[in-house]
Protein backbone atom coordinates (compact mmCIF):
# COMPACT_ATOMS: atom_id res chain seq x y z
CA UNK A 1 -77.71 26.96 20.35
CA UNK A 2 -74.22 26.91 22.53
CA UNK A 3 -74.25 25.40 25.30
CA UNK A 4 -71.39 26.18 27.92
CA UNK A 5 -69.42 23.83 29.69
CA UNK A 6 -68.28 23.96 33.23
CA UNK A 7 -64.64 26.07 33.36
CA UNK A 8 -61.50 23.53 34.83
CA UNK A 9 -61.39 25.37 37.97
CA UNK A 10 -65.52 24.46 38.51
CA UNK A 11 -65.26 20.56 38.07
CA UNK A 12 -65.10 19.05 41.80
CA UNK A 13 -61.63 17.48 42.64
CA UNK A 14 -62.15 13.61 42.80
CA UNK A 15 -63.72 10.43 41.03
CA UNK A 16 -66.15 12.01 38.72
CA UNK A 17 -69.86 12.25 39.44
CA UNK A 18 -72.45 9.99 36.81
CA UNK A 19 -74.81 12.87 36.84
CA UNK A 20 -72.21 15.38 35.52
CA UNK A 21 -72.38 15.71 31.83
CA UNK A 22 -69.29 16.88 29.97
CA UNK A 23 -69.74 15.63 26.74
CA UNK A 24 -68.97 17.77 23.75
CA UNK A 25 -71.77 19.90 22.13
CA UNK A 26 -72.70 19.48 18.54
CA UNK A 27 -73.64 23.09 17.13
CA UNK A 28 -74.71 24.06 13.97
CA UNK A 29 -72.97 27.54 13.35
CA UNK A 30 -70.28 27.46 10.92
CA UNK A 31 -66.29 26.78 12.64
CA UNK A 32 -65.24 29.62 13.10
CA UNK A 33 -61.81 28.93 12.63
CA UNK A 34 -61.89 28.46 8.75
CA UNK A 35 -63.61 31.84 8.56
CA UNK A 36 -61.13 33.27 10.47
CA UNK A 37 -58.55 31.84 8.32
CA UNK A 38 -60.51 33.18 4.90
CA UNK A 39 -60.37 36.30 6.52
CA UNK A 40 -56.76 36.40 7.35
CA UNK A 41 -55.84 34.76 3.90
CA UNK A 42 -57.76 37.50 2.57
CA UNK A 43 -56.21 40.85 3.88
CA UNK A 44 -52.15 39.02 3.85
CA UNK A 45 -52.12 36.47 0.94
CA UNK A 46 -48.57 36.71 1.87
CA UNK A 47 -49.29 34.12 4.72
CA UNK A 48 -50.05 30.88 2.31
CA UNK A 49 -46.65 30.90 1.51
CA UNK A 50 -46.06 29.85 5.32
CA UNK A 51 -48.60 26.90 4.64
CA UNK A 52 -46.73 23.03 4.11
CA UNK A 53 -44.35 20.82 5.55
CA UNK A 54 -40.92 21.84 7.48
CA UNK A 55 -38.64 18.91 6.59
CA UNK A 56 -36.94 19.76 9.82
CA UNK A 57 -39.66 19.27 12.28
CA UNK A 58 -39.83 15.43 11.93
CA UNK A 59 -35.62 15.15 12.23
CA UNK A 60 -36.29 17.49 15.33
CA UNK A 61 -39.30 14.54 16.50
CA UNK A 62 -36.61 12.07 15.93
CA UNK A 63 -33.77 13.43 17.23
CA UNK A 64 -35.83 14.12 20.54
CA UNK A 65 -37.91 10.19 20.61
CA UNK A 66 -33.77 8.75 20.33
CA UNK A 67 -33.05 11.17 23.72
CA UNK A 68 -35.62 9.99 25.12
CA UNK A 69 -35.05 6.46 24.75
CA UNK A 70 -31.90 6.85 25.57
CA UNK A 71 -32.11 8.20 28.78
CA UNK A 72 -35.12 5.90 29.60
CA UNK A 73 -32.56 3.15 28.64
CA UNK A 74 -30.27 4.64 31.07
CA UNK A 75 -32.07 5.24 34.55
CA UNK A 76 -33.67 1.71 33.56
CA UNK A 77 -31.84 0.05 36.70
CA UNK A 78 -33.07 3.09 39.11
CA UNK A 79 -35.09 2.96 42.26
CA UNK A 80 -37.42 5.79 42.19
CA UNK A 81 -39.64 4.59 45.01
């Protein structure tokens, strides 16, 4: 049984309500993303070769977490208020 959950645009603006429940839902169907995925690897085998690590994401991460720090260290001193 799914159960649906109140769309973003639905939820009221504002501290939330105790009677609202937004928990998650436990179902019992299979995820349908790994069957999608069987699928797909089925009709392209071609696309496990685009499964594993790119060595040049995490010196990308890196890179970007120094910037950042960097120009955090920089506007340190600045009034924003």
């Amino acid at each position: 049984m799914l159960t649906t959950h109140p769309r973003p645009q639905d939820l009221p603006i504002g501290p939330m309500d105790s009677t609202q429940d937004l928990r998650f839902t436990s179902v019992r169907t299979p995820d349908p993303h790994i069957l999608r995925r069987r699928e797909l690897l089925k009709k392209y085998p071609q696309l496990r070769s685009l499964y594993g690590c790119e060595r040049g994401t995490a010196a990308l991460m890196f890179l970007l977490t120094v910037v950042q720090l960097g120009i955090a260290w920089l506007f340190q001193n600045y009034d924003v208020h």
